[in-house]
PDB file of N, CA and C in Angstrom:
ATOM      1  N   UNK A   1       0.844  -1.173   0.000  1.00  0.00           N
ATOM      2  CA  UNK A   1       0.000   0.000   0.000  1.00  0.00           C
ATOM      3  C   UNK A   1       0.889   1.236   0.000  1.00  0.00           C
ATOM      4  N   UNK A   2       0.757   2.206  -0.856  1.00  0.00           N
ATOM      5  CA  UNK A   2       1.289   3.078  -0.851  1.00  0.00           C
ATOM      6  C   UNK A   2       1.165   4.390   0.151  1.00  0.00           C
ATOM      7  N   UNK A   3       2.186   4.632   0.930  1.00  0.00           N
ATOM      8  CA  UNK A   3       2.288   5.757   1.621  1.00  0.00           C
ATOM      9  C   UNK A   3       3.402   6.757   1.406  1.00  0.00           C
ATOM     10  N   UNK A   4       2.971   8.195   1.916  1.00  0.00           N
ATOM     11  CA  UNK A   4       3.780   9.179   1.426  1.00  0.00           C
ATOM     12  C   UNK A   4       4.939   8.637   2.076  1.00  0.00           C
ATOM     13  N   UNK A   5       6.008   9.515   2.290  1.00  0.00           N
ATOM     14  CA  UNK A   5       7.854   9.482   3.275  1.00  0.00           C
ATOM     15  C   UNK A   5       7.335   9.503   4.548  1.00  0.00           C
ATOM     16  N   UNK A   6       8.294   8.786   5.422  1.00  0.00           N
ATOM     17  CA  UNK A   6       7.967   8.673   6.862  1.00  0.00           C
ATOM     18  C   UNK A   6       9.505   8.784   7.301  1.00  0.00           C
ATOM     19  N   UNK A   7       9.807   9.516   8.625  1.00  0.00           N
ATOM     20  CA  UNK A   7      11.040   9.478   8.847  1.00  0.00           C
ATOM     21  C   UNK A   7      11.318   8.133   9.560  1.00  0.00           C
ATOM     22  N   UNK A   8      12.430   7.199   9.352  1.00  0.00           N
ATOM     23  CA  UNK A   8      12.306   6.393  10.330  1.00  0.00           C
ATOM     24  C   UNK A   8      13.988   6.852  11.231  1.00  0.00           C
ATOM     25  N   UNK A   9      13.470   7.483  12.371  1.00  0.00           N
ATOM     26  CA  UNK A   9      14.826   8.191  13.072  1.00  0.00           C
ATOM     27  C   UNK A   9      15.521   6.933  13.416  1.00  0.00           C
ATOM     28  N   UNK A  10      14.796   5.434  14.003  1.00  0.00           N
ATOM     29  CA  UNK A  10      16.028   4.883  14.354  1.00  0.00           C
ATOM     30  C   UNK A  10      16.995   4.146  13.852  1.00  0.00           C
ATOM     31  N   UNK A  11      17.041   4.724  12.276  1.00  0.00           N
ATOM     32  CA  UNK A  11      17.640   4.158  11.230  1.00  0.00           C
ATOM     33  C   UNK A  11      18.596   5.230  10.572  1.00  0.00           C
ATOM     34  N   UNK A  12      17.812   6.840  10.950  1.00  0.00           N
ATOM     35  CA  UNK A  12      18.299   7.774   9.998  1.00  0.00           C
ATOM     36  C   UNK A  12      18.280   8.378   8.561  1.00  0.00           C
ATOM     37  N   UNK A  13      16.615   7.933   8.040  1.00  0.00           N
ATOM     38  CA  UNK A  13      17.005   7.958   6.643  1.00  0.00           C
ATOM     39  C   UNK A  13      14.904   7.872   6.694  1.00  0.00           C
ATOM     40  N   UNK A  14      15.064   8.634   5.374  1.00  0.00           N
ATOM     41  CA  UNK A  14      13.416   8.507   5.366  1.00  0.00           C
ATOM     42  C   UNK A  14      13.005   7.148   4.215  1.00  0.00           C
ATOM     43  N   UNK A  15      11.508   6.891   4.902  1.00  0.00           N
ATOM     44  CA  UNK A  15      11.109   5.584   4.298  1.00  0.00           C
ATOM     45  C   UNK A  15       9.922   6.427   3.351  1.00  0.00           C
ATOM     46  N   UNK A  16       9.527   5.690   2.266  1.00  0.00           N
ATOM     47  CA  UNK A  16       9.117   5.615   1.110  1.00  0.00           C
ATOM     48  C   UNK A  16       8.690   4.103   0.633  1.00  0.00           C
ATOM     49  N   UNK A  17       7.033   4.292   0.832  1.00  0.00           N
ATOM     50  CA  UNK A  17       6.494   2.883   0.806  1.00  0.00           C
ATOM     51  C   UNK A  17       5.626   3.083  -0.182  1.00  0.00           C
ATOM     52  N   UNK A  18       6.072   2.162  -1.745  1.00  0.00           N
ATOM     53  CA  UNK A  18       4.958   2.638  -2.805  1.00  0.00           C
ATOM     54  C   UNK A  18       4.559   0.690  -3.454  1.00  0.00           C
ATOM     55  N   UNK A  19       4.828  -0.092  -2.352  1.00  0.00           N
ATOM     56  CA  UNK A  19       4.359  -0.978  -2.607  1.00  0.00           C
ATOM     57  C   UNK A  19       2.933  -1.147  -3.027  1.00  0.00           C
ATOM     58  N   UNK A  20       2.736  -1.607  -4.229  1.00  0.00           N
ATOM     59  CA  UNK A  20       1.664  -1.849  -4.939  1.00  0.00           C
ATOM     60  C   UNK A  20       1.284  -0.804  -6.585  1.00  0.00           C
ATOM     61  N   UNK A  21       1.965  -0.357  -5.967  1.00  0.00           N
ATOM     62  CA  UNK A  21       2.399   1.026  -7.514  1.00  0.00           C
ATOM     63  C   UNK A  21       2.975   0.579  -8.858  1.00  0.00           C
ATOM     64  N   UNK A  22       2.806   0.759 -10.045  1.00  0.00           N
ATOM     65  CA  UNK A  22       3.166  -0.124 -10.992  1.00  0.00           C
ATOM     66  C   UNK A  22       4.355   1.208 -11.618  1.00  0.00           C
ATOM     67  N   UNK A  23       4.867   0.542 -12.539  1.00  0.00           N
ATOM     68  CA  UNK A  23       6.064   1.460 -13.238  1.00  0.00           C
ATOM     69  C   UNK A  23       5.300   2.508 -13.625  1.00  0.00           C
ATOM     70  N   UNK A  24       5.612   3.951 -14.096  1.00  0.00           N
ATOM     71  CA  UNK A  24       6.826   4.620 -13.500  1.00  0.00           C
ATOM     72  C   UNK A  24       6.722   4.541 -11.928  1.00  0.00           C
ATOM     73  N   UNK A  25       5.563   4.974 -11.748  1.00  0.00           N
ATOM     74  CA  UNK A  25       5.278   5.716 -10.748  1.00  0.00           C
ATOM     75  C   UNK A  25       6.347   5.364  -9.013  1.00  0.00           C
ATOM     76  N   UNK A  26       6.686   4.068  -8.887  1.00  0.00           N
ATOM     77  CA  UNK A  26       7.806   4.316  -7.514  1.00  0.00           C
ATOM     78  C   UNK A  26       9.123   5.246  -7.940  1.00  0.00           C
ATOM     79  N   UNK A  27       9.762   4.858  -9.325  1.00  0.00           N
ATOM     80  CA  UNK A  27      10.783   5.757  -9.291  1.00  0.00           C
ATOM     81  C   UNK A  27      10.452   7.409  -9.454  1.00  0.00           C
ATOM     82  N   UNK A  28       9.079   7.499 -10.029  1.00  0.00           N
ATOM     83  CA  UNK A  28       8.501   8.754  -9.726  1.00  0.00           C
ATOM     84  C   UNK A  28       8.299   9.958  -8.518  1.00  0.00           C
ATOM     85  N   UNK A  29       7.520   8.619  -7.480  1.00  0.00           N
ATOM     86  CA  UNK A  29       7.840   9.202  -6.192  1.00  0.00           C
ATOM     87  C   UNK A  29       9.070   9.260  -5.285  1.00  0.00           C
ATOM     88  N   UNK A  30      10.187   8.414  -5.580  1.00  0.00           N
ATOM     89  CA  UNK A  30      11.268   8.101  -5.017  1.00  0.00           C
ATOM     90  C   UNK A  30      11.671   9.928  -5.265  1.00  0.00           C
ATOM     91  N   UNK A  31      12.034  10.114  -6.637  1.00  0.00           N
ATOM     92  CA  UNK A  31      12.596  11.153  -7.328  1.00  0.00           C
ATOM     93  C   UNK A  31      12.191  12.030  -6.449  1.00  0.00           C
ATOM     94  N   UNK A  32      10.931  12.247  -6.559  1.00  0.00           N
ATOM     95  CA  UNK A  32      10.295  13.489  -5.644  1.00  0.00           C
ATOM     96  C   UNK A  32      10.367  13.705  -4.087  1.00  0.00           C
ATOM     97  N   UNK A  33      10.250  12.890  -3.940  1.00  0.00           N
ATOM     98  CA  UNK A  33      10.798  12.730  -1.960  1.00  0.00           C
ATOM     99  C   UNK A  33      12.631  12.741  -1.766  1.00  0.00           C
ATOM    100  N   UNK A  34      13.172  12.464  -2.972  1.00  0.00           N
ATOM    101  CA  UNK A  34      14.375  12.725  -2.908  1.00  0.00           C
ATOM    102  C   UNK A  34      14.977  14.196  -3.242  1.00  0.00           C
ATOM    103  N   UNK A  35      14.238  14.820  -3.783  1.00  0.00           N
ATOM    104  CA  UNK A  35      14.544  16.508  -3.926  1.00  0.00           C
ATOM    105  C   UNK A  35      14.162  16.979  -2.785  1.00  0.00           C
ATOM    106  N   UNK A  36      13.540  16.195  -1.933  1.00  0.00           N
ATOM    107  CA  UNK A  36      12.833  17.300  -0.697  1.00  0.00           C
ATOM    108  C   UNK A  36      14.086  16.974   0.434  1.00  0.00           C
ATOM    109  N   UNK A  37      15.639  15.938   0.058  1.00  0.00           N
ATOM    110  CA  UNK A  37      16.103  15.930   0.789  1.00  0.00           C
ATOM    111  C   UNK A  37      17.382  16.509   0.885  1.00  0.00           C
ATOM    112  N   UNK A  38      17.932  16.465   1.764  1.00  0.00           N
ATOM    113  CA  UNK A  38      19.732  17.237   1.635  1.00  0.00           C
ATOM    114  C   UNK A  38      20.627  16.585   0.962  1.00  0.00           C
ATOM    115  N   UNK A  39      21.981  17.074   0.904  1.00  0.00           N
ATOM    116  CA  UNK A  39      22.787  15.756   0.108  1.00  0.00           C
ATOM    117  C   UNK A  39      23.158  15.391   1.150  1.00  0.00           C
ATOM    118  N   UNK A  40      23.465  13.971   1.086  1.00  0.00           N
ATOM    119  CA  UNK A  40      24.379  13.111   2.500  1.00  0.00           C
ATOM    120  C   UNK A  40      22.905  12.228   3.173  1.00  0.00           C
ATOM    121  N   UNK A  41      21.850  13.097   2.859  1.00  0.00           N
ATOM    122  CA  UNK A  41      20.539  12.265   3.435  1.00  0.00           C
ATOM    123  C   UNK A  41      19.981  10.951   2.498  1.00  0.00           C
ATOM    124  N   UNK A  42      19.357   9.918   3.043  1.00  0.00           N
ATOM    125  CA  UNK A  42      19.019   8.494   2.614  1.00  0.00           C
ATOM    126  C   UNK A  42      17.386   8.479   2.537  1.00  0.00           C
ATOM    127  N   UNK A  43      17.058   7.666   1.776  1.00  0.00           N
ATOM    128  CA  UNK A  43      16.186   7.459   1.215  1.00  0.00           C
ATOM    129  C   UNK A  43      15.547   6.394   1.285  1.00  0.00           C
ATOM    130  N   UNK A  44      14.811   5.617   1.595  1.00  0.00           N
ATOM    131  CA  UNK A  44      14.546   3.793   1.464  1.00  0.00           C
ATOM    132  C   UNK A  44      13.554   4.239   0.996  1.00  0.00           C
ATOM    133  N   UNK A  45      13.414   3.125  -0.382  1.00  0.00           N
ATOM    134  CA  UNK A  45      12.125   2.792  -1.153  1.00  0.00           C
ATOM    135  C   UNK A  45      11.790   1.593  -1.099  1.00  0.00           C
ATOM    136  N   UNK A  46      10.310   1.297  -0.473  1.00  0.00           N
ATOM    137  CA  UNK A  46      10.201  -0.412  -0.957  1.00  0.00           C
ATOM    138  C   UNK A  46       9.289  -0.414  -2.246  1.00  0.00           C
ATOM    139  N   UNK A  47       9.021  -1.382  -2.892  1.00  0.00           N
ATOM    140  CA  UNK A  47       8.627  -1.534  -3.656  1.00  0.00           C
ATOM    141  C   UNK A  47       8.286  -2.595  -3.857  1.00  0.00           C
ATOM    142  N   UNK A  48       6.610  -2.679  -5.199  1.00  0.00           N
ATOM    143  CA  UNK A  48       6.799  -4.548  -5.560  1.00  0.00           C
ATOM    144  C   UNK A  48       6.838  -4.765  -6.832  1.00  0.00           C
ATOM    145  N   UNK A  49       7.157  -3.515  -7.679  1.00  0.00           N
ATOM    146  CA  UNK A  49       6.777  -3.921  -9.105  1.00  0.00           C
ATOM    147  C   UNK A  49       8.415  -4.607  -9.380  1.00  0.00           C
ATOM    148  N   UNK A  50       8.961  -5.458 -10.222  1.00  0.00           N
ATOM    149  CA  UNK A  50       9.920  -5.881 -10.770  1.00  0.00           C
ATOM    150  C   UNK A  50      10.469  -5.339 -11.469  1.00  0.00           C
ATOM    151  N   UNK A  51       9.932  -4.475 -11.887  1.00  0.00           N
ATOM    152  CA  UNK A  51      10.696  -3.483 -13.030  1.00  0.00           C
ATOM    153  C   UNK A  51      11.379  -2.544 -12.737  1.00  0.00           C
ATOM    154  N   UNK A  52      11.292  -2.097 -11.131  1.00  0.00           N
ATOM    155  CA  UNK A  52      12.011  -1.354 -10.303  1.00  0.00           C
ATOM    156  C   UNK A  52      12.934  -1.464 -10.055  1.00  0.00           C
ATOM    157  N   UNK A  53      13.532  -2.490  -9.866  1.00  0.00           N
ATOM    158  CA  UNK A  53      15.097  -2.886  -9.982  1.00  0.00           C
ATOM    159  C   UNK A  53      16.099  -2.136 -11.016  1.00  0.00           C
ATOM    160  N   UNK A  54      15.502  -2.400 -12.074  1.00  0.00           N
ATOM    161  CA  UNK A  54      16.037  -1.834 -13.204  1.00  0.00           C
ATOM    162  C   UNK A  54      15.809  -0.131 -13.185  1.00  0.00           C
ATOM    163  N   UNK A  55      15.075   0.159 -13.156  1.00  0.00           N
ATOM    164  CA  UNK A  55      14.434   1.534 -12.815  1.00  0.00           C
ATOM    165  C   UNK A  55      15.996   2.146 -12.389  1.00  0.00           C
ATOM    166  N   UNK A  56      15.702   1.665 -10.620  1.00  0.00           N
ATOM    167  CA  UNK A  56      16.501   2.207 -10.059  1.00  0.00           C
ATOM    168  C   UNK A  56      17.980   2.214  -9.671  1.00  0.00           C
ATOM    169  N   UNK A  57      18.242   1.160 -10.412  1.00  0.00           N
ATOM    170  CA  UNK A  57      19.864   1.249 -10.562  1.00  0.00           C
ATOM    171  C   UNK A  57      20.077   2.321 -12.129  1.00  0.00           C
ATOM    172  N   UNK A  58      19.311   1.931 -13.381  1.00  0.00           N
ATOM    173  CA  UNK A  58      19.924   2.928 -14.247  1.00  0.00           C
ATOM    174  C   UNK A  58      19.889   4.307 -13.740  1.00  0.00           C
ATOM    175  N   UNK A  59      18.636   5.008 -13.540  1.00  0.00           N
ATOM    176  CA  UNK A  59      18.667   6.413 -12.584  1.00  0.00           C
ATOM    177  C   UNK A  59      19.555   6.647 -11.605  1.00  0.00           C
ATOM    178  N   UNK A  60      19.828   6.162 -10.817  1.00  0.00           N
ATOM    179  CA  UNK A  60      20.810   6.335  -9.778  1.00  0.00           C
ATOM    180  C   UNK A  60      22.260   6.692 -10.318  1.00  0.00           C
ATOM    181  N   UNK A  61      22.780   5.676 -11.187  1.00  0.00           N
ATOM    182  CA  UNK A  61      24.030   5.683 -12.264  1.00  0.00           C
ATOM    183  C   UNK A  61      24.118   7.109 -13.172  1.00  0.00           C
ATOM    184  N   UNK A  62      22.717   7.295 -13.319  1.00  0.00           N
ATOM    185  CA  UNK A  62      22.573   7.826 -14.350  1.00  0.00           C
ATOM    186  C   UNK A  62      22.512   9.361 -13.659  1.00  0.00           C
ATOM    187  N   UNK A  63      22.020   9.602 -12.408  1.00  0.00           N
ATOM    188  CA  UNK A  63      21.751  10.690 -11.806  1.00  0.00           C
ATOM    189  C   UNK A  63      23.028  11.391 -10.770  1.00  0.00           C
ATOM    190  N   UNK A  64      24.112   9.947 -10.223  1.00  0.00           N
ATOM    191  CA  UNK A  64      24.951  10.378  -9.554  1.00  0.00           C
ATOM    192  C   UNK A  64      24.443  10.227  -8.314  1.00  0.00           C
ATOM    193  N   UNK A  65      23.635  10.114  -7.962  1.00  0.00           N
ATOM    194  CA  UNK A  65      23.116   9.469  -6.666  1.00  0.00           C
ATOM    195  C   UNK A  65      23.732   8.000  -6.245  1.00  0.00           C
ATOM    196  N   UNK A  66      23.808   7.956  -5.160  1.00  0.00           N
ATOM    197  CA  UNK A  66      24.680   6.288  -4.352  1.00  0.00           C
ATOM    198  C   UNK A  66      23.549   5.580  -4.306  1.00  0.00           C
ATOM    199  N   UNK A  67      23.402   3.902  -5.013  1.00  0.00           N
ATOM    200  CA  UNK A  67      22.079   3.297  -4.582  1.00  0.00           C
ATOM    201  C   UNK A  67      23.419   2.344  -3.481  1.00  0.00           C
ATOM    202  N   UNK A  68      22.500   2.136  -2.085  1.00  0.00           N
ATOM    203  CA  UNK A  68      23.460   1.228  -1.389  1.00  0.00           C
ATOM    204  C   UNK A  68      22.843   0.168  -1.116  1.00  0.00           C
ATOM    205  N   UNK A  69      21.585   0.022  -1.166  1.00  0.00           N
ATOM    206  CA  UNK A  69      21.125  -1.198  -0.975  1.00  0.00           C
ATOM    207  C   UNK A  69      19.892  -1.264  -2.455  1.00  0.00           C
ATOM    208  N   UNK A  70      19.990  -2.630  -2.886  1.00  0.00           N
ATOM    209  CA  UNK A  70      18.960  -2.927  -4.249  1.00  0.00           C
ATOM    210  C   UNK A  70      19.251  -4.350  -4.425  1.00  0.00           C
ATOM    211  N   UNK A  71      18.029  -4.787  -3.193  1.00  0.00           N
ATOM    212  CA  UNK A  71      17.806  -6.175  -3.174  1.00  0.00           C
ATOM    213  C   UNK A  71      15.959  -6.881  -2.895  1.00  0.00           C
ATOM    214  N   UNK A  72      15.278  -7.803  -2.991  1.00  0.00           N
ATOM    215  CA  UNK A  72      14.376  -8.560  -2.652  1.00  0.00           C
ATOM    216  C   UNK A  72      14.258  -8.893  -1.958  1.00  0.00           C
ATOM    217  N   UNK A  73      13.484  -9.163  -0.842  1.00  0.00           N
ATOM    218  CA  UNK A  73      13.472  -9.848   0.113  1.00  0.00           C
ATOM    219  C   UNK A  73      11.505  -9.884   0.137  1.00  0.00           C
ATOM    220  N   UNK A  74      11.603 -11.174  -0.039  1.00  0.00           N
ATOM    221  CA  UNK A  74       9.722 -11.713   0.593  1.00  0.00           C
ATOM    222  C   UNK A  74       8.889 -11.173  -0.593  1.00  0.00           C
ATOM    223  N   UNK A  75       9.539 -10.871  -1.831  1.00  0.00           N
ATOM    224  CA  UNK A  75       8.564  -9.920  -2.808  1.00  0.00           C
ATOM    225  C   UNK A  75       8.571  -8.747  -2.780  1.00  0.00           C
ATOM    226  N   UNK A  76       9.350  -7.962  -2.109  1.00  0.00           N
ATOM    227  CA  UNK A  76       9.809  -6.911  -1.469  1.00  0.00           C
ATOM    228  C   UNK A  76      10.827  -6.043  -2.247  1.00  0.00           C
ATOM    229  N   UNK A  77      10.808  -5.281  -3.503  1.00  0.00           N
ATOM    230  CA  UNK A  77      12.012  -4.723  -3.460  1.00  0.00           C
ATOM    231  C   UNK A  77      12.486  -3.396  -2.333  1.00  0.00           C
ATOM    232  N   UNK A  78      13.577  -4.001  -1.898  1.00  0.00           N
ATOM    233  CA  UNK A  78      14.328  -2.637  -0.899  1.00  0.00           C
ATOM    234  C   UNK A  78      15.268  -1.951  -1.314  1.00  0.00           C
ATOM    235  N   UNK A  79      15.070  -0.422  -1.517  1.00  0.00           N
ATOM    236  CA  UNK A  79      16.063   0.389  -2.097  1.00  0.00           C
ATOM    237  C   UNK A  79      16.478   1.499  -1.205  1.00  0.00           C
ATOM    238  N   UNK A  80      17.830   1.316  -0.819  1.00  0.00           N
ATOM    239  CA  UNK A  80      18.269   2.778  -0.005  1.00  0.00           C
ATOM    240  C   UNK A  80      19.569   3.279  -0.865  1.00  0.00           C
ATOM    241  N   UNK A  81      18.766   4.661  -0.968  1.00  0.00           N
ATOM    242  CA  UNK A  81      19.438   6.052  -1.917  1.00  0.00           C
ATOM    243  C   UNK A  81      20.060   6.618  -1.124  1.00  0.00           C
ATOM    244  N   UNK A  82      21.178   7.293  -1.221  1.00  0.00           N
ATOM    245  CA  UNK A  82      21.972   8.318  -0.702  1.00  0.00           C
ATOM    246  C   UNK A  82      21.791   9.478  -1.895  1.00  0.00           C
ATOM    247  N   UNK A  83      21.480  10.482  -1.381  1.00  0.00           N
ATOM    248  CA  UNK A  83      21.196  11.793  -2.506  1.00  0.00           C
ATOM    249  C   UNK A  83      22.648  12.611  -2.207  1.00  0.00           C
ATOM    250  N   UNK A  84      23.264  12.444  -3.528  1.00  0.00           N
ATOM    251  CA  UNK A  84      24.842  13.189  -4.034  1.00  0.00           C
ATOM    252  C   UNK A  84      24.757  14.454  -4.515  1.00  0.00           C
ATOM    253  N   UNK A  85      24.044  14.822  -5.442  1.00  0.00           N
ATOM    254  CA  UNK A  85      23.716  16.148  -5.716  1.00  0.00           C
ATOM    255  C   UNK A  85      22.401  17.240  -5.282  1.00  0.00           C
TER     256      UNK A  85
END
């Protein structure tokens, strides 16, 4: 179910839950919750579409942004961004 950014402080990094969202739209909202952040600040996106994977490693590469985590777990894609520029 999709929800807006949530901070999760005891992690340090805001969460971004667009599970159930089909392409574009998670790397859509990722993008956008990621301009609202500083550089050096993190990002976690989960996600369930499959196509997100791909999504978000070319953008990231492509944007200069750090992806540090881009893995599956339970049907689950988990993505944590570090915003570089």
């Amino acid at each position: 179910m999709y929800n807006d950014t949530t901070l999760d402080a005891t992690l340090g990094h805001q969460l971004l839950d667009t599970q159930g969202l089909q392409c574009p739209l998670p790397l859509l909202k990722a993008k956008r919750a990621l301009s609202q952040l500083k550089v050096g600040e993190k990002l976690k996106v989960l996600a369930t579409d499959a196509g997100s994977q791909r999504d978000f490693a070319a953008w990231t590469r492509l944007t200069g942004h750090h992806l540090h985590q881009n893995e599956c777990i339970d049907n689950v894609y988990h993505y944590l961004i570090e915003k570089r520029i």
